[in-house]
Protein backbone atom coordinates (compact mmCIF):
# COMPACT_ATOMS: atom_id res chain seq x y z
CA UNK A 1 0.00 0.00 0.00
CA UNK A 2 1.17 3.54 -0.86
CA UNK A 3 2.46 5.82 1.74
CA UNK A 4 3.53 9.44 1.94
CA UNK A 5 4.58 11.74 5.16
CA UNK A 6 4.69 14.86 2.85
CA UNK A 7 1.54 17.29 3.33
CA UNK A 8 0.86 19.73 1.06
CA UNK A 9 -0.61 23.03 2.44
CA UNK A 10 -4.07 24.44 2.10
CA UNK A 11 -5.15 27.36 0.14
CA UNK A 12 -8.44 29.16 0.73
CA UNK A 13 -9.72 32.15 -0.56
CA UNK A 14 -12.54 33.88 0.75
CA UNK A 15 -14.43 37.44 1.14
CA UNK A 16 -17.95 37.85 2.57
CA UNK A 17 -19.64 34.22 2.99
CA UNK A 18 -19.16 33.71 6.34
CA UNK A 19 -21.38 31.02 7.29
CA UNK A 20 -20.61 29.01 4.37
CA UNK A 21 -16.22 29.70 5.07
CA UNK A 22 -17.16 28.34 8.97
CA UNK A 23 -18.16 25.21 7.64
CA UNK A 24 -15.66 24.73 5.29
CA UNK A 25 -12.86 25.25 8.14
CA UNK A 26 -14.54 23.46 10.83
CA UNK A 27 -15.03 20.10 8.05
CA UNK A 28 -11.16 20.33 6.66
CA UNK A 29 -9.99 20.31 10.45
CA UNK A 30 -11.84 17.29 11.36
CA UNK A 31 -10.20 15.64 8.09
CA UNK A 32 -7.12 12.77 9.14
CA UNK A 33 -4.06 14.93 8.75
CA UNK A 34 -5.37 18.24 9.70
CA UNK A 35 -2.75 18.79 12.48
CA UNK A 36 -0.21 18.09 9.97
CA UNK A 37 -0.99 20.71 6.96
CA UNK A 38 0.02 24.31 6.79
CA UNK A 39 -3.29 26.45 6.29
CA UNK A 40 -2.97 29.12 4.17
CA UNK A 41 -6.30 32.02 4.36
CA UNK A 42 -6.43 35.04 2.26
CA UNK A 43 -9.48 37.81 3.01
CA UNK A 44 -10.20 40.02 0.01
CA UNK A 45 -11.37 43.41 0.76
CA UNK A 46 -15.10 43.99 0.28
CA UNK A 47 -16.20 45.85 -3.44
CA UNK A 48 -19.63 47.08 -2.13
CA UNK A 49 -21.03 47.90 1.24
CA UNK A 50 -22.89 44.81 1.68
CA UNK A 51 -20.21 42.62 1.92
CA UNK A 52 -19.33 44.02 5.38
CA UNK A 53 -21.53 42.08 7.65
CA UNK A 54 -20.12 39.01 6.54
CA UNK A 55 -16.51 39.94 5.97
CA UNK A 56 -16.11 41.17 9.45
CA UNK A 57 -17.57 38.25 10.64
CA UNK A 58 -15.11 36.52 9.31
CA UNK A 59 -12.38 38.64 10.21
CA UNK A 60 -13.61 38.47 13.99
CA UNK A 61 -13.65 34.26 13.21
CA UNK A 62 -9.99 33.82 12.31
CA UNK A 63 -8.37 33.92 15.52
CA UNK A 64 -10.55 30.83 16.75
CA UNK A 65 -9.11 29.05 13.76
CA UNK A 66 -7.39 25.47 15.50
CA UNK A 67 -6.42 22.23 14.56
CA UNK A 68 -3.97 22.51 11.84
CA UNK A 69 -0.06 22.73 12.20
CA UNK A 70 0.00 26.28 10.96
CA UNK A 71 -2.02 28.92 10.39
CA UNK A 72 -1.01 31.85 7.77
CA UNK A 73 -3.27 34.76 7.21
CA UNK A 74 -3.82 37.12 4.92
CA UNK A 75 -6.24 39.84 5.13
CA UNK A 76 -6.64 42.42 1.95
CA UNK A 77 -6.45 46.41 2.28
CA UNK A 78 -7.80 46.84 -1.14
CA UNK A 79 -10.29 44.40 -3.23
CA UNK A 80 -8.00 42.29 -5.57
CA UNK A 81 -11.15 40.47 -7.61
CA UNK A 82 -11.73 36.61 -7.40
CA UNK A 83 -8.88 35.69 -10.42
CA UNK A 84 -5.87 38.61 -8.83
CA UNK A 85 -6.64 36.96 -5.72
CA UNK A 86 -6.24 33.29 -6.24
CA UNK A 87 -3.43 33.80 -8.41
CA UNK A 88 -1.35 35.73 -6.05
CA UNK A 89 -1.61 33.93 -3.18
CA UNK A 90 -1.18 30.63 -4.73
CA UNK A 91 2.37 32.60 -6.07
CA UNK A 92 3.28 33.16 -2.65
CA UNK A 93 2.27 29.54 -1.29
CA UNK A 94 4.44 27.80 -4.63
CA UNK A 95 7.73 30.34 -3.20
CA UNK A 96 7.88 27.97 -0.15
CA UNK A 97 5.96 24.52 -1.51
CA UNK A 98 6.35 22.17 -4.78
CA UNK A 99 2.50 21.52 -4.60
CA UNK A 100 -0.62 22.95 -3.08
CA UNK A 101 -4.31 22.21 -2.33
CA UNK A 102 -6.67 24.63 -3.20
CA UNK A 103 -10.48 25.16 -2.60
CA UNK A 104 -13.29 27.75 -2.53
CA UNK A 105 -14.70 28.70 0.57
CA UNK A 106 -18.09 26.94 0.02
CA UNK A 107 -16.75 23.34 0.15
CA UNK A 108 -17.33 20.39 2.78
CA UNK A 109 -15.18 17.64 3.07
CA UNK A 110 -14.65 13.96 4.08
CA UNK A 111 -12.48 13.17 6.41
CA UNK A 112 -10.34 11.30 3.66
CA UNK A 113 -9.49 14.11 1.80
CA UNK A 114 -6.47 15.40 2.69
CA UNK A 115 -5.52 11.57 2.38
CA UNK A 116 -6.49 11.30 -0.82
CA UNK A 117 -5.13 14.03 -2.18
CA UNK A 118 -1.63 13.91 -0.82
CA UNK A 119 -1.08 10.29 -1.85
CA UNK A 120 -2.10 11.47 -5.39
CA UNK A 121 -0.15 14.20 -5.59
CA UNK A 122 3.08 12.22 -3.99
CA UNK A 123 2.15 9.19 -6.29
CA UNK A 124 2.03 11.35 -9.37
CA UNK A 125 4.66 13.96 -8.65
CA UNK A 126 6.93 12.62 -11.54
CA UNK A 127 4.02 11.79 -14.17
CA UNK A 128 4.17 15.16 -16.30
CA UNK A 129 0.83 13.46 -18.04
CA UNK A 130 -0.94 13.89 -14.97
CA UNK A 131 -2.20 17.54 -14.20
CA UNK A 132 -4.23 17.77 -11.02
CA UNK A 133 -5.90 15.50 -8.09
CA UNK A 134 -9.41 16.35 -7.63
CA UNK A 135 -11.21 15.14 -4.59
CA UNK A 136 -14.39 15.74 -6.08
CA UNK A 137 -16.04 13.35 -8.10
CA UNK A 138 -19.17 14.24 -10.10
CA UNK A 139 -22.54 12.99 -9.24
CA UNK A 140 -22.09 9.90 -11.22
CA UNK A 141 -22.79 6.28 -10.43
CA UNK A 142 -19.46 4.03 -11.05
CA UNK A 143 -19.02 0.42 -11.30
CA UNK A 144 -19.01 -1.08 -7.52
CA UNK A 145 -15.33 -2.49 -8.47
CA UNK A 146 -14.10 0.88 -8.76
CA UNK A 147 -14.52 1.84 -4.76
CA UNK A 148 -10.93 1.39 -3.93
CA UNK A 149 -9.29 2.64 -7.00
CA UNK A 150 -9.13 5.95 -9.13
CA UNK A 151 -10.25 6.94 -12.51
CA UNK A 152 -8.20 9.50 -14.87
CA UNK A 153 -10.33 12.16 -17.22
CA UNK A 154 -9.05 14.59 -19.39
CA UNK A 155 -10.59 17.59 -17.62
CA UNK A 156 -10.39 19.54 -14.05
CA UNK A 157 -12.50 20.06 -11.06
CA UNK A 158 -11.44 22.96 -8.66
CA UNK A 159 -13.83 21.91 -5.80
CA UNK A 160 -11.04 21.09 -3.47
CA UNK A 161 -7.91 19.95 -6.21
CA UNK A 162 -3.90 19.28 -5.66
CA UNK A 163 -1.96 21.20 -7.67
CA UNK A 164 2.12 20.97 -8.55
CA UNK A 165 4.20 24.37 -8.86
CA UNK A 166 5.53 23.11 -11.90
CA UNK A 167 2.26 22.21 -14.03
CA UNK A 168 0.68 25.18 -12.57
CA UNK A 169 3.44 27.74 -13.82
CA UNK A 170 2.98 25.39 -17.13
CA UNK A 171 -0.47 26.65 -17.24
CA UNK A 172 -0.25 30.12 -16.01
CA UNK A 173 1.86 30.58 -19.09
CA UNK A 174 -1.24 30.57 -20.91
CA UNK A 175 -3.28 33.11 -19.00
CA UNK A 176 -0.47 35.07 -17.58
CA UNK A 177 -2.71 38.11 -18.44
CA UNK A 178 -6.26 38.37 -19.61
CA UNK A 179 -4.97 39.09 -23.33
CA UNK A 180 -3.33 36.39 -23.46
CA UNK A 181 -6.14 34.35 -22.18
CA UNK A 182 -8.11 35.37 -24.66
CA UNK A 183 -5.85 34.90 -27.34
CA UNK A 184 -4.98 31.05 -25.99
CA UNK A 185 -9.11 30.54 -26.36
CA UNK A 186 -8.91 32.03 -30.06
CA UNK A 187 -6.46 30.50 -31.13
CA UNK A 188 -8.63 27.23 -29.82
CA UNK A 189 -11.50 28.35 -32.00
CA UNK A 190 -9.39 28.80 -34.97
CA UNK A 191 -8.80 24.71 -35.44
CA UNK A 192 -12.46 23.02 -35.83
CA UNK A 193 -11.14 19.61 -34.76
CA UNK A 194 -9.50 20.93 -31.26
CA UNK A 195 -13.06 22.46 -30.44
CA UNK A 196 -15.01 18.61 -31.72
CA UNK A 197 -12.84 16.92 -28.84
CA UNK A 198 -13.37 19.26 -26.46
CA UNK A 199 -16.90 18.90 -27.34
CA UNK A 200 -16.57 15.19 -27.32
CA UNK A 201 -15.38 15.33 -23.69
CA UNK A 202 -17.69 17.42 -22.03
CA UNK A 203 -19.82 19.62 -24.54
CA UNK A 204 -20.54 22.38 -21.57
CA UNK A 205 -16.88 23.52 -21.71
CA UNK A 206 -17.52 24.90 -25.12
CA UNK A 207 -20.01 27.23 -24.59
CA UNK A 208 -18.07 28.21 -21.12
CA UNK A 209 -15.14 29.16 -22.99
CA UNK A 210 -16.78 31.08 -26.32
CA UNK A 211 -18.86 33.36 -23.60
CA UNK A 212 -14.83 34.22 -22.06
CA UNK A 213 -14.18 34.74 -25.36
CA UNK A 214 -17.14 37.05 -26.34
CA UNK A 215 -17.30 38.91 -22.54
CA UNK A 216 -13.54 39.07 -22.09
CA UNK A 217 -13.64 37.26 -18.78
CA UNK A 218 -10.86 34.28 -17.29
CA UNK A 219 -12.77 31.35 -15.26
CA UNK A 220 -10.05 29.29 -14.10
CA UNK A 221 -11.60 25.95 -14.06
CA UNK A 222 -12.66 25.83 -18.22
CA UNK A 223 -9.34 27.59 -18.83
CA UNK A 224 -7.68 24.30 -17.00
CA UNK A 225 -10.03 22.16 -19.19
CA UNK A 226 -8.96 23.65 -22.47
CA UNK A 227 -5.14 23.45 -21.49
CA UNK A 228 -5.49 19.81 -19.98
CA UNK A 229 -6.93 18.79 -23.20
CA UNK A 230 -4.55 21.04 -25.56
CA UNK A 231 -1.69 18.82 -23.75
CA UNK A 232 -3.43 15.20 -24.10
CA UNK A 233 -3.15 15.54 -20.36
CA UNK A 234 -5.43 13.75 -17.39
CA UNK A 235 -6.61 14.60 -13.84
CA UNK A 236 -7.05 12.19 -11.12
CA UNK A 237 -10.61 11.52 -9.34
CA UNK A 238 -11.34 9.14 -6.70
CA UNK A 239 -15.11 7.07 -7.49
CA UNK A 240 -16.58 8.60 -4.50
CA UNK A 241 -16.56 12.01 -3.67
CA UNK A 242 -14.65 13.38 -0.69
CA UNK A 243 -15.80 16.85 -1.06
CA UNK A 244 -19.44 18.63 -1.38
CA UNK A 245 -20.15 21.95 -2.80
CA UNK A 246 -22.99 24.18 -0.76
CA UNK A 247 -22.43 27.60 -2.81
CA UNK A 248 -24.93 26.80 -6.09
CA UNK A 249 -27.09 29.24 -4.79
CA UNK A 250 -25.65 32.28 -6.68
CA UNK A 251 -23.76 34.00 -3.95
CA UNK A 252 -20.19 33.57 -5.54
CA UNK A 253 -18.83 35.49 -8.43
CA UNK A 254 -19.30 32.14 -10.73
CA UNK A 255 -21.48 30.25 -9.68
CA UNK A 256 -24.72 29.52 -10.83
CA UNK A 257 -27.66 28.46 -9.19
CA UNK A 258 -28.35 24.84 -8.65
CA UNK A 259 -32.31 24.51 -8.79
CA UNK A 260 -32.30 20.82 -8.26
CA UNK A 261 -29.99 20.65 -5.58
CA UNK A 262 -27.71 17.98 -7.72
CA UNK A 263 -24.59 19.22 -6.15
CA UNK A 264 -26.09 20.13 -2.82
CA UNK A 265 -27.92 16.46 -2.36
CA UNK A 266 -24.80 15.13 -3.37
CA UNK A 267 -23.31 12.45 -0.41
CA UNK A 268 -19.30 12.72 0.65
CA UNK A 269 -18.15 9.31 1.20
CA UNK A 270 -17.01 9.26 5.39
CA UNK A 271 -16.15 5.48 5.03
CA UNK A 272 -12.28 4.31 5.32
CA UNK A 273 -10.93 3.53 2.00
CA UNK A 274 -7.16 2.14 1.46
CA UNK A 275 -6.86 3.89 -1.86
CA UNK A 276 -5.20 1.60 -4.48
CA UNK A 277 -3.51 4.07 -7.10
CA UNK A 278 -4.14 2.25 -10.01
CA UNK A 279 -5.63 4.64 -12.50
CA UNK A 280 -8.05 3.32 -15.13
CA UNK A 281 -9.34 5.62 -18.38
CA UNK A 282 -12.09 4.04 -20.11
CA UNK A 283 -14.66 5.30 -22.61
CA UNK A 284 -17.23 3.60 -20.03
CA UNK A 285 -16.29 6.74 -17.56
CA UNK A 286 -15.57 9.35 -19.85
CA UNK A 287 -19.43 8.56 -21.29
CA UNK A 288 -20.71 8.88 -17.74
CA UNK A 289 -19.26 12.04 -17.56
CA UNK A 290 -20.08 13.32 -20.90
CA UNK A 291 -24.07 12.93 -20.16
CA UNK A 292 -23.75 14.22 -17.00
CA UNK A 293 -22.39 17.49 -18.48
CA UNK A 294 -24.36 16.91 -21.51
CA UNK A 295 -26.65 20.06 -22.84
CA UNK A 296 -29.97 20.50 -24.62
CA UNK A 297 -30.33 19.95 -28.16
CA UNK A 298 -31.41 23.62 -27.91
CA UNK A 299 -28.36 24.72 -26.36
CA UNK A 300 -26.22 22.81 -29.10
CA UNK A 301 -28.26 25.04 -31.61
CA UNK A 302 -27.27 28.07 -29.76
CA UNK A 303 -23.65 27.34 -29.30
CA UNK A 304 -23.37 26.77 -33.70
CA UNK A 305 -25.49 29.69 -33.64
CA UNK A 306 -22.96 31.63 -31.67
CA UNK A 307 -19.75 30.30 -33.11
CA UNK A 308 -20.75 30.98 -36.23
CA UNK A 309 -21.63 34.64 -35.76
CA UNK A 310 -18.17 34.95 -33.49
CA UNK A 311 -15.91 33.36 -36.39
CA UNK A 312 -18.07 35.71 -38.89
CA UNK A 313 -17.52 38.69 -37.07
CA UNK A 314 -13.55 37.05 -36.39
CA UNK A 315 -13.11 37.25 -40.57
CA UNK A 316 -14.42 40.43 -40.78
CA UNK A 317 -12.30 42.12 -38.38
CA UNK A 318 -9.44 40.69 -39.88
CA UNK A 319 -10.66 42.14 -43.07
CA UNK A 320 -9.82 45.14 -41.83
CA UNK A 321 -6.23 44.93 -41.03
């Protein structure tokens, strides 16, 4: 059985959902290995005057913070935005550490899943194929032989992930800036086969990345999904998931609202598990995946609709020049 003493440390970012940040703290301390991970908490400074209620609630919570083996705090004098903010701190965490664990603030977790995740991302440290270790797994029903084992897909899922310094500077290359990020995305559109497998993998990713495109905006998680792919790269996900997302309910920047409570009804698996990291790809998976994320008929419509009016409006403007 695989073993690792190395802990990676814990990145959260957070701003005004206090209630929802509590949780998320108290359920990552109870995880095994708690006591032994550096916790790393940045505070952005509130953009509107309703943010303050919660904000200094949370600001008044820190110092009750316990149970990990350090705790490092940082607390905003100016509002960074969601993307400034994540990608400085996680700067600052990579000048010390070789890999990281990030998650939003709205996230519940299992008690395995700092377990998980460490033994991926000490198992994996020398695979350059493999990009992240999710301990999320979508709301999808595996075979029962998978339990103990992992799965690899060619996409990403930021609800609580383990990240390496190296493949995330390999990344970042690609979005150092927002120009650039939309140029990597264009320059995705440009080749019609590219965009078919992305399609072919999970069709929502798409439309995700044509609307960054069109409204000049950088979500980290599609960006990840379009780079993974661009790289014939993989992430690893355990069968089960270890983690649980309560912020569908519109009150972050990105998220949307989940009226059917898919994510929110979703279990976390509490059980011991001696993880066996033997990673299996099959198109059984990947299809399980794909209809999960799959979109209307209607909404396939709308995204030719849309492409073809942005690579119209693309030849014209080159036209021009």
């Amino acid at each position: 059985m695989f073993n690792t003493t190395r802990y990676a440390p814990v990145l959260i970012c957070t701003l005004h959902r206090d209630v929802l940040f509590k949780q998320c703290i108290e359920s990552l301390a109870a995880c095994d290995y708690a006591q032994l991970t550096d916790l790393y908490i940045c505070v952005d400074f509130p953009y509107n005057e309703s943010q303050f209620f919660g904000y200094n609630n949370i600001i008044n919570y820190l110092p009750s913070i316990k149970g990990f083996k350090t705790l490092n705090i940082t607390i905003r004098e100016k509002n960074f935005g969601v993307n400034e903010n994540w990608s400085k701190m996680q700067q600052f965490v990579f000048l010390e550490h070789d890999r990281i664990i990030i998650s939003e603030d709205d996230n519940i977790f299992a008690k395995s899943f700092l377990d998980f995740v460490n033994k991926g991302l000490e198992k994996f440290k020398d695979n350059r194929k493999i990009f992240s270790i999710s301990g999320y797994n979508f709301p999808i029903n595996l075979p029962d032989d998978l339990l103990s084992n992992i799965y690899l897909w060619p996409g990403f899922a930021g609800w609580g992930v383990g990240l390496w310094r190296d493949r995330y500077y390999q990344a970042k290359e690609t979005f150092e800036n927002l120009d650039l990020s939309i140029h990597y995305k264009k320059r995705f559109f440009s080749d019609s086969k590219k965009v078919w497998r992305l399609h072919n993998v999970a069709n929502h990713i798409v439309p995700s990345l044509l609307a960054c495109v069109m409204k000049k905006v950088f979500l980290g998680d599609v960006h990840y999904c379009l780079f993974i792919n661009e790289k014939n790269m993989l992430s690893v996900f355990p069968p089960v998931s270890l983690v649980k997302n309560l912020g569908q309910d519109g009150s972050g920047v990105n998220s949307g609202v989940d009226k059917l409570n898919i994510y929110l009804n979703q279990p976390i698996y509490n059980k011991k598990i001696n993880w066996e990291f033997y990673p299996i790809e099959n198109a059984k998976i990947n299809k399980l995946i794909y209809n999960h994320f799959k979109i209307s008929f209607l909404s396939k419509i709308k995204l030719c609709i849309n492409l073809f009016r942005y690579h119209l409006f693309s030849n014209l403007n080159a036209s021009k020049y």
